[in-house]
N, C-alpha and C. Protein backbone atom coordinates (compact mmCIF):
# COMPACT_ATOMS: atom_id res chain seq x y z
N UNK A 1 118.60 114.01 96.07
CA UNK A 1 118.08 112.93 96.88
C UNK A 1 116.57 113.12 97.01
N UNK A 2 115.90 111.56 97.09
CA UNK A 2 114.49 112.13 96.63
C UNK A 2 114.25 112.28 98.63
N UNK A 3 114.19 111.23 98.95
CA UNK A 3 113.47 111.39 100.28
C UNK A 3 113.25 112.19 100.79
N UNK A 4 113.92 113.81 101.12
CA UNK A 4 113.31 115.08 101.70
C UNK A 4 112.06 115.57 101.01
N UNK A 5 112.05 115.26 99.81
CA UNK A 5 110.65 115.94 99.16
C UNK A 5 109.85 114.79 99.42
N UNK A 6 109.98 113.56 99.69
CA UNK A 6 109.02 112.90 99.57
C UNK A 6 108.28 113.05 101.33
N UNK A 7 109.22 113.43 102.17
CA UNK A 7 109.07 113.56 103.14
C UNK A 7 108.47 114.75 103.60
N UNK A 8 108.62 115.40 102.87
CA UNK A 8 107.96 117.13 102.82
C UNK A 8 106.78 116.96 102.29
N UNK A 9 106.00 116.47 101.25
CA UNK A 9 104.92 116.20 100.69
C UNK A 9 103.97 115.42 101.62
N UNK A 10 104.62 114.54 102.16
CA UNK A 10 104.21 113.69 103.03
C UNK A 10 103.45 114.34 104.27
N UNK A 11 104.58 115.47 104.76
CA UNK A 11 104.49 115.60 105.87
C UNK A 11 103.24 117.01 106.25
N UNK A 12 103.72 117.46 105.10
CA UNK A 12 102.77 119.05 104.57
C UNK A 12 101.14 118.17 104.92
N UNK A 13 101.09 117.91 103.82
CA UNK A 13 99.40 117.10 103.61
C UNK A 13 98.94 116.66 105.21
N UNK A 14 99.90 115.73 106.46
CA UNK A 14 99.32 115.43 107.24
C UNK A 14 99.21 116.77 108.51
N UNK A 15 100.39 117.72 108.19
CA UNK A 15 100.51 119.05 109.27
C UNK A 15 99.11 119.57 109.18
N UNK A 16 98.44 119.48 107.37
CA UNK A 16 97.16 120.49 106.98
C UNK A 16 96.09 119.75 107.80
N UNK A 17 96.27 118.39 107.51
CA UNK A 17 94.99 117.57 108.16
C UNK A 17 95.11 117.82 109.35
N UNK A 18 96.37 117.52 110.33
CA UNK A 18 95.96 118.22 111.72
C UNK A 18 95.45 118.97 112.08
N UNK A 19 96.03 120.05 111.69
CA UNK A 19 95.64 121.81 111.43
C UNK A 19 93.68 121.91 111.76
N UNK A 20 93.47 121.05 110.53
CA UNK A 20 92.30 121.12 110.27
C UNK A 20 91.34 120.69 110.98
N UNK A 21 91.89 119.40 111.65
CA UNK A 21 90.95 118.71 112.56
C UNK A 21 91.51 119.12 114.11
N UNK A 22 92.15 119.83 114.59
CA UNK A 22 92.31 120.60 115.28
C UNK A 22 93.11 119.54 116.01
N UNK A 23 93.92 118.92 115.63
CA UNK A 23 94.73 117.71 116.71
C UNK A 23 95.65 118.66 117.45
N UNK A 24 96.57 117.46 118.56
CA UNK A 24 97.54 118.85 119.51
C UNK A 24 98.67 118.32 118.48
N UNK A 25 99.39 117.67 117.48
CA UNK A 25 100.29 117.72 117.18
C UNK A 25 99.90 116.16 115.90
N UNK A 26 101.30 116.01 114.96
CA UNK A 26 101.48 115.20 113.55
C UNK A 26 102.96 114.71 114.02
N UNK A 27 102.76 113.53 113.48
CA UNK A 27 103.97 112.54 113.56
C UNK A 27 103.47 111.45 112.37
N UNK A 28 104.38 110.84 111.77
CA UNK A 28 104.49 109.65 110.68
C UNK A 28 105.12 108.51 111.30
N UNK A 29 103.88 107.31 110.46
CA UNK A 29 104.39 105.59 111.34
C UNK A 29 105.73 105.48 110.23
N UNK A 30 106.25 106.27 109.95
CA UNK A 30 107.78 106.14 108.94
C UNK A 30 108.84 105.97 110.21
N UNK A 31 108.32 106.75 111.33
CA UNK A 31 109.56 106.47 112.49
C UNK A 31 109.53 105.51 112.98
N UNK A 32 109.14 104.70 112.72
CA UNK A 32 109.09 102.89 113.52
C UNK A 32 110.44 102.34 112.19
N UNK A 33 110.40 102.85 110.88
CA UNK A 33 111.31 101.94 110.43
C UNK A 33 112.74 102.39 111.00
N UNK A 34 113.55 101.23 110.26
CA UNK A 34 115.14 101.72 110.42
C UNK A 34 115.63 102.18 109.20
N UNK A 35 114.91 101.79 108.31
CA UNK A 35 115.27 101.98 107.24
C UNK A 35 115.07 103.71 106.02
N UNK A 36 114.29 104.29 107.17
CA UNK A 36 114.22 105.64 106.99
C UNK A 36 115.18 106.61 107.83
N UNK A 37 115.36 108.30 107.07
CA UNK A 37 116.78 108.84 107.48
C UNK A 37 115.63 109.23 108.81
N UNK A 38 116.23 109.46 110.06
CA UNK A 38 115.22 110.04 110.92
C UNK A 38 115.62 111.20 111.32
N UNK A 39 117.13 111.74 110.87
CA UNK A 39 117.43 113.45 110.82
C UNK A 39 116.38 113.85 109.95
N UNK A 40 116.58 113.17 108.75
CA UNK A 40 115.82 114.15 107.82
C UNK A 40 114.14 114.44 108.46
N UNK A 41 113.63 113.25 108.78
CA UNK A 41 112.34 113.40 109.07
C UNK A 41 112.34 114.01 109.83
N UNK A 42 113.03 114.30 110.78
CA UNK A 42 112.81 115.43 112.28
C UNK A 42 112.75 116.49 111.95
N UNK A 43 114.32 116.68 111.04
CA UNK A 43 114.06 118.27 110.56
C UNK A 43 113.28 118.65 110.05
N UNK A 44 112.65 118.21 108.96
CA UNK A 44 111.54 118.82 108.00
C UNK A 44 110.19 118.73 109.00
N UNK A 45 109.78 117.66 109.62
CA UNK A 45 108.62 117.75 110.53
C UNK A 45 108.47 119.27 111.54
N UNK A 46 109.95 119.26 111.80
CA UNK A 46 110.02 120.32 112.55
C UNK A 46 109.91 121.79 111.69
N UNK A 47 110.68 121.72 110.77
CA UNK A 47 109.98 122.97 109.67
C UNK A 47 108.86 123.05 109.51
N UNK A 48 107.84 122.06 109.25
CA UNK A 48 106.62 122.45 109.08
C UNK A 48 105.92 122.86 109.86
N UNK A 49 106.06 122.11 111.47
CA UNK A 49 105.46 122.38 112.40
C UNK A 49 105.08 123.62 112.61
N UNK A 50 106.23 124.63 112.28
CA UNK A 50 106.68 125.71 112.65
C UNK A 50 105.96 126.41 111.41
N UNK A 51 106.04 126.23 110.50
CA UNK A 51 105.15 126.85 109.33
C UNK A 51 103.77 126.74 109.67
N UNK A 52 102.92 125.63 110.06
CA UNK A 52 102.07 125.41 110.34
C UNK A 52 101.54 125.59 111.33
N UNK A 53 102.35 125.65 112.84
CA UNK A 53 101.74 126.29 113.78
C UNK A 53 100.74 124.99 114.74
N UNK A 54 101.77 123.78 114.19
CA UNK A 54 101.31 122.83 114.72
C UNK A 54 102.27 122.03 115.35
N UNK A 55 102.41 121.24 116.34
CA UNK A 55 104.14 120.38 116.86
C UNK A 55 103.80 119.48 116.14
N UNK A 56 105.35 119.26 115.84
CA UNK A 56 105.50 117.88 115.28
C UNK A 56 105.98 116.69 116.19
N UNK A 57 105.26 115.68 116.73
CA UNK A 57 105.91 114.63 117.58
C UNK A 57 106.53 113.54 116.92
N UNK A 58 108.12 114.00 117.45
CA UNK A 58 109.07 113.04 117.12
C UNK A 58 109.49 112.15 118.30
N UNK A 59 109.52 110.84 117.86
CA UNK A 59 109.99 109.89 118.72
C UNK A 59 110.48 108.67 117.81
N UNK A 60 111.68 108.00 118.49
CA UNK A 60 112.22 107.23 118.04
C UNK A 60 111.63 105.59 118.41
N UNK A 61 110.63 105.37 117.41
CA UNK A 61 109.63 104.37 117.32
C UNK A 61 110.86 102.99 116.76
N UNK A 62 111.69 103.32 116.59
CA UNK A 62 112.36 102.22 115.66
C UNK A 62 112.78 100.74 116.94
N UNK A 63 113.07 101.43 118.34
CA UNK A 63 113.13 99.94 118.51
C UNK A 63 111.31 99.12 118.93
N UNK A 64 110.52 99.08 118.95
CA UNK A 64 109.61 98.19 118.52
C UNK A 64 109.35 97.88 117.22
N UNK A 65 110.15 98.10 116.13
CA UNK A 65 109.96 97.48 114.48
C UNK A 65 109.91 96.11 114.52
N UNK A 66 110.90 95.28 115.39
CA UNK A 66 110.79 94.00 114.88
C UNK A 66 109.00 93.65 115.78
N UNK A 67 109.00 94.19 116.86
CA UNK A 67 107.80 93.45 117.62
C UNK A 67 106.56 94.01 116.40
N UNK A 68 106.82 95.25 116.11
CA UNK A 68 105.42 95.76 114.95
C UNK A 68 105.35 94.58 114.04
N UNK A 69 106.22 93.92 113.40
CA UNK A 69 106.14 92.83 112.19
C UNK A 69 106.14 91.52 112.40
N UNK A 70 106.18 91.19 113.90
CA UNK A 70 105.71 90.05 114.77
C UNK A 70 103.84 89.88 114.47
N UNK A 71 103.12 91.52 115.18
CA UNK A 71 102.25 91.89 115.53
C UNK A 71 101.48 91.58 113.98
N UNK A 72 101.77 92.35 113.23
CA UNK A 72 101.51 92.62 112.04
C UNK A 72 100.92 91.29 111.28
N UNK A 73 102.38 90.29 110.99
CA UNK A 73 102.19 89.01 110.57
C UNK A 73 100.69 87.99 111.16
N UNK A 74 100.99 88.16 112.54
CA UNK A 74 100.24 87.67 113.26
C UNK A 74 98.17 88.24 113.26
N UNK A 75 98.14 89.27 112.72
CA UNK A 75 97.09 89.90 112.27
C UNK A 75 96.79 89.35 110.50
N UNK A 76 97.79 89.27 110.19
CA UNK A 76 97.75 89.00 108.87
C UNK A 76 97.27 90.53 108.36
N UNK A 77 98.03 91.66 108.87
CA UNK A 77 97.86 92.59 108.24
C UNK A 77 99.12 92.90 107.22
N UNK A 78 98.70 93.51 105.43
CA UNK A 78 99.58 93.90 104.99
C UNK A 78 100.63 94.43 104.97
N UNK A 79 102.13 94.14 104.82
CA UNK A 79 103.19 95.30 105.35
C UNK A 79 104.11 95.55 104.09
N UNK A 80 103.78 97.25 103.61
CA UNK A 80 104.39 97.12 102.21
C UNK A 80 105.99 97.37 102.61
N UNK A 81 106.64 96.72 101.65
CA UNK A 81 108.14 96.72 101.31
C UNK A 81 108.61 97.65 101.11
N UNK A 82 108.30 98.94 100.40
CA UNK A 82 108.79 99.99 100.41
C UNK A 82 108.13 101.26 101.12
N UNK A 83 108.51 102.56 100.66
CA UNK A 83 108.11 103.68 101.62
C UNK A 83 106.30 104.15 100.83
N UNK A 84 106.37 103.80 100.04
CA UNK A 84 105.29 104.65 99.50
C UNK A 84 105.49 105.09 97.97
N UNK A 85 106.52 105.55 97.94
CA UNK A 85 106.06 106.33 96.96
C UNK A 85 107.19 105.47 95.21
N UNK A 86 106.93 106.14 94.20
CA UNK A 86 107.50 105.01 93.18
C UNK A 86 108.82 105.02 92.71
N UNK A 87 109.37 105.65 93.47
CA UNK A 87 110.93 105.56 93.25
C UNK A 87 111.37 104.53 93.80
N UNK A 88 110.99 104.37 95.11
CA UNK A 88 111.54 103.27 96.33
C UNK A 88 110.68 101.86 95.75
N UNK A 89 109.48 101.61 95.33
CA UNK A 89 108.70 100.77 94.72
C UNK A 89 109.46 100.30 93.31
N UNK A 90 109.99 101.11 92.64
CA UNK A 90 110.54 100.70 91.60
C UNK A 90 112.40 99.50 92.28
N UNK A 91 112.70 100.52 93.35
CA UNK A 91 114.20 99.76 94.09
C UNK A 91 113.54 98.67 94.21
N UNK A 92 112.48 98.61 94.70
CA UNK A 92 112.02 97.41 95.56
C UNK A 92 112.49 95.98 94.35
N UNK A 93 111.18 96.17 93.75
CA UNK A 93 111.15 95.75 92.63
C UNK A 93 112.29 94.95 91.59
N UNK A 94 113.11 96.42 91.62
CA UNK A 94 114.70 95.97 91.23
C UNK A 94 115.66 94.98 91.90
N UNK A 95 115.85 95.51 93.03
CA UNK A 95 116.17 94.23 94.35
C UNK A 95 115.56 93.01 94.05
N UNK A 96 114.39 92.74 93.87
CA UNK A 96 113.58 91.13 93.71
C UNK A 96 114.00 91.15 92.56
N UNK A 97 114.59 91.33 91.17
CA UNK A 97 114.93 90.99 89.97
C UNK A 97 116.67 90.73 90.21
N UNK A 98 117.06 91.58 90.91
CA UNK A 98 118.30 91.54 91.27
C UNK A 98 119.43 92.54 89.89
N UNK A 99 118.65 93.12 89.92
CA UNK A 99 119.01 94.57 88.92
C UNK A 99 119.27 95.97 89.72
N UNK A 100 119.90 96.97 89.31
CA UNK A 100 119.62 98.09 89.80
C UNK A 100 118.51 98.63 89.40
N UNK A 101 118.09 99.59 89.60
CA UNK A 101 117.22 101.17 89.67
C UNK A 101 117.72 101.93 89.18
């Protein structure tokens, strides 16, 4: 399954940037969707934290998703369809052709 590594890669890179800029803690706007696992993200956030020596703040952002894409629209700010990275971009993709992946 890809999502733990993508979530680990993800999550590494922003623990370092905290780290670095001396924040009190790292969290990802991935927890506003529903459509992400949010065990997985907890756990691994929480592994790193702990590797890193930084908290990871978890919170369950998912019920304001629909008001975020109210907000969003209404800004006319971009909102991509998939997670990021090109596995899920390629589903995406596939879905609008109406093919698998």
């Amino acid at each position: 399954m890809r999502c733990p590594l993508c979530y680990q890669m993800r999550l590494e890179q922003t623990a370092r940037i905290a780290k670095h800029g001396k924040f009190d803690a790292f969290t990802t706007t991935l927890l506003i969707s529903p459509y992400q696992k949010h065990d997985v993200l907890k756990q691994t956030g929480e592994a790193i934290a702990a590797a890193y020596g930084i908290p990871f703040l978890y919170m369950d952002f998912r019920p304001g998703f629909k008001r975020s894409v109210e907000l969003s629209k209404e800004m006319g700010l971009y909102r991509q369809q998939y997670c990021g990275c090109i596995y899920s971009e390629a589903e995406r993709y596939a879905r609008d052709r109406g093919t698998e992946f």
